[in-house]
C-alpha atoms as a PDB file:
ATOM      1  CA  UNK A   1       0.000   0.000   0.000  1.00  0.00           C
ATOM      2  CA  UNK A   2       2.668   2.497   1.035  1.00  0.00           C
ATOM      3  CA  UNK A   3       4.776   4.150  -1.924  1.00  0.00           C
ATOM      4  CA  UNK A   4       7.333   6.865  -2.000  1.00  0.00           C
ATOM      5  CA  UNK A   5       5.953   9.638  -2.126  1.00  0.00           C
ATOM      6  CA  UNK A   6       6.903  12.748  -4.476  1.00  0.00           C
ATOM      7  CA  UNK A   7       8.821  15.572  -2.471  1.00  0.00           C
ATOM      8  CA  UNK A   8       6.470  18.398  -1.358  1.00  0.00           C
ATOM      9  CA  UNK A   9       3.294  16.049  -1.035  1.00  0.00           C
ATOM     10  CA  UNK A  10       1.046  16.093   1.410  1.00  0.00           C
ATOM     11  CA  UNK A  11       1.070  13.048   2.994  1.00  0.00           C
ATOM     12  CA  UNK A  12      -1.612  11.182   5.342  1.00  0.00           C
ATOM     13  CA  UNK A  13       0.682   8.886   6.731  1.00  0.00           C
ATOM     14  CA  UNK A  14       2.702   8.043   9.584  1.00  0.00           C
ATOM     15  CA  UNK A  15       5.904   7.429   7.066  1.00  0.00           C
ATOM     16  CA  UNK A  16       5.995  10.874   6.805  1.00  0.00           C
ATOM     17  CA  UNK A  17       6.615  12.249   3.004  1.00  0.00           C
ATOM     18  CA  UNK A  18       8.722   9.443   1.933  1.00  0.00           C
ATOM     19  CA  UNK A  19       5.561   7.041   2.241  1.00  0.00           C
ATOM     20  CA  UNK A  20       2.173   8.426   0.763  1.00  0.00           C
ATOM     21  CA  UNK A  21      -1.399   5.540   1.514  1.00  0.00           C
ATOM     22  CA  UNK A  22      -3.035   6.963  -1.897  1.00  0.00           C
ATOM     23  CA  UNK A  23      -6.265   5.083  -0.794  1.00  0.00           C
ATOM     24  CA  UNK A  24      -5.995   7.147   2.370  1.00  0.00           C
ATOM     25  CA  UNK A  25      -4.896  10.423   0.460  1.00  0.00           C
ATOM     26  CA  UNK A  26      -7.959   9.966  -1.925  1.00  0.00           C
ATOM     27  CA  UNK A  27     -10.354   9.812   0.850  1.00  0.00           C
ATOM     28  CA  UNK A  28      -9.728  12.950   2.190  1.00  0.00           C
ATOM     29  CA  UNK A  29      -9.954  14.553  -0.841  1.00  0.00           C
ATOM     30  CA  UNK A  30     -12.924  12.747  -2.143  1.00  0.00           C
ATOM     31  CA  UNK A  31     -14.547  13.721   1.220  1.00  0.00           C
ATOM     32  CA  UNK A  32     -14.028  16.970   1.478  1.00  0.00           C
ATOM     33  CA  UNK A  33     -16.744  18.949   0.175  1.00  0.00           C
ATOM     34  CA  UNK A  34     -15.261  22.394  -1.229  1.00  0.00           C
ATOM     35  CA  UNK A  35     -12.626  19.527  -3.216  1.00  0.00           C
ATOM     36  CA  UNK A  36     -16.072  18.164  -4.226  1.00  0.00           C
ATOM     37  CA  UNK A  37     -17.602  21.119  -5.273  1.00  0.00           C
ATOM     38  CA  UNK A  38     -14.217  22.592  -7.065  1.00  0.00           C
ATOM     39  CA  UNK A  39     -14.029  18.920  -8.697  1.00  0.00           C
ATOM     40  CA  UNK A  40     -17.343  19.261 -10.034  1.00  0.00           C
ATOM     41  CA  UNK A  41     -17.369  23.341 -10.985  1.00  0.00           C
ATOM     42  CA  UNK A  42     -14.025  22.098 -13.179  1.00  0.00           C
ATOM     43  CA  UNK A  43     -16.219  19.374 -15.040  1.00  0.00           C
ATOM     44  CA  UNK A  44     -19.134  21.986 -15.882  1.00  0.00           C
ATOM     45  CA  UNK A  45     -16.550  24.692 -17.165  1.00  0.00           C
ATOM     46  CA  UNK A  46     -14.749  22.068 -19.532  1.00  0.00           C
ATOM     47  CA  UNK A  47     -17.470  20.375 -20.781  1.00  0.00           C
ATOM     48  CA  UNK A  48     -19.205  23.893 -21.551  1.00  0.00           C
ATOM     49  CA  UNK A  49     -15.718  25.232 -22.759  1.00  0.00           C
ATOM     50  CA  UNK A  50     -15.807  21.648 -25.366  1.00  0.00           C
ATOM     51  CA  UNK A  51     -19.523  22.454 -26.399  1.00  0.00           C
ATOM     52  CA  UNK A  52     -18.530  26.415 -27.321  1.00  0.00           C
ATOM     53  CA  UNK A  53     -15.609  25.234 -29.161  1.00  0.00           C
ATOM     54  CA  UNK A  54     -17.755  22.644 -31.716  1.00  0.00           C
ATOM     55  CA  UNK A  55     -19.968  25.266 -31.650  1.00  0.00           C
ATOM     56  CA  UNK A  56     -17.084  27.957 -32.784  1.00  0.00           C
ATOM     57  CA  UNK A  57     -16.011  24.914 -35.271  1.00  0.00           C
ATOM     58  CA  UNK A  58     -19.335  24.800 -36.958  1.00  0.00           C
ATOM     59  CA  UNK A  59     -19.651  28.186 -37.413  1.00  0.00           C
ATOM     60  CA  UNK A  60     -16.434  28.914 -38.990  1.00  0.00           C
ATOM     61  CA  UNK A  61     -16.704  26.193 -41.530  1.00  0.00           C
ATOM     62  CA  UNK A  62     -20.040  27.409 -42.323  1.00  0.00           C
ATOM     63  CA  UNK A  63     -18.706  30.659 -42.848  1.00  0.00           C
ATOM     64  CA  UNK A  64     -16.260  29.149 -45.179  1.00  0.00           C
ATOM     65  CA  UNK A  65     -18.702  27.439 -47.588  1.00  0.00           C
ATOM     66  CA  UNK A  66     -20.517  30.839 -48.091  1.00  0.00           C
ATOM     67  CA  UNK A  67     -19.597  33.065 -50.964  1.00  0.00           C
ATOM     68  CA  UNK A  68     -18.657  36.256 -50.106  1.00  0.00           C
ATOM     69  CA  UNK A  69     -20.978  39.080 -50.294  1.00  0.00           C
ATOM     70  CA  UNK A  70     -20.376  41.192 -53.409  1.00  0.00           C
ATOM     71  CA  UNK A  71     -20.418  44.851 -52.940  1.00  0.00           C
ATOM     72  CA  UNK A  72     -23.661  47.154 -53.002  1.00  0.00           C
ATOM     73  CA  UNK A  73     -24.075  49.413 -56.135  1.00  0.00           C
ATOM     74  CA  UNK A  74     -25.015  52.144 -54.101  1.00  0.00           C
ATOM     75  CA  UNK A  75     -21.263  52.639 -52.058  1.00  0.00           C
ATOM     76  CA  UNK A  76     -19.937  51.920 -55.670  1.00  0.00           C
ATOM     77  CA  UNK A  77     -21.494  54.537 -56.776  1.00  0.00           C
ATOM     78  CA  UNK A  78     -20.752  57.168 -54.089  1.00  0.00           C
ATOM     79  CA  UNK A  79     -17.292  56.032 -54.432  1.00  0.00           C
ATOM     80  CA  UNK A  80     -17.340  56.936 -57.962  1.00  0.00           C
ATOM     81  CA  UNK A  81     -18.676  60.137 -57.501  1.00  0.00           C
ATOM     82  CA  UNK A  82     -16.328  61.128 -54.561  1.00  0.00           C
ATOM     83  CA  UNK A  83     -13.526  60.497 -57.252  1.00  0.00           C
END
């Protein structure tokens, strides 16, 4: 059960930081509840992050596949007369 543990761990263990109980270390951050909360506020923002970026995807190959919008006679016009 007991592993060495990476320098500047916590540890939850009687070893000290040289021997880490991840089943140990794991409950306590399971059961806290602001790691639980955190935990799950990281999981909304990502998968809403994922969703805007397909979304973003989409929209610029739509873009792509539209022909650009010729310009309107009247600014050709003024142009024209401007010159």
């Amino acid at each position: 059960m007991a592993e060495n543990a990476k320098p500047k761990r916590p540890s939850i263990s009687v070893g000290g930081l040289w021997h880490q109980n991840h089943v140990k270390v794991n409950v306590w951050i399971l059961g806290n509840a602001m790691a639980v909360q955190r935990r799950n506020d990281q999981k909304v923002a990502s998968c809403i992050r994922a969703k805007a970026q397909q979304e973003w995807d989409k929209l610029v190959t739509l873009t792509k596949q539209c022909p650009p919008f010729p310009k309107p006679t009247l600014v050709k016009l003024a142009l024209e007369q401007l010159l």
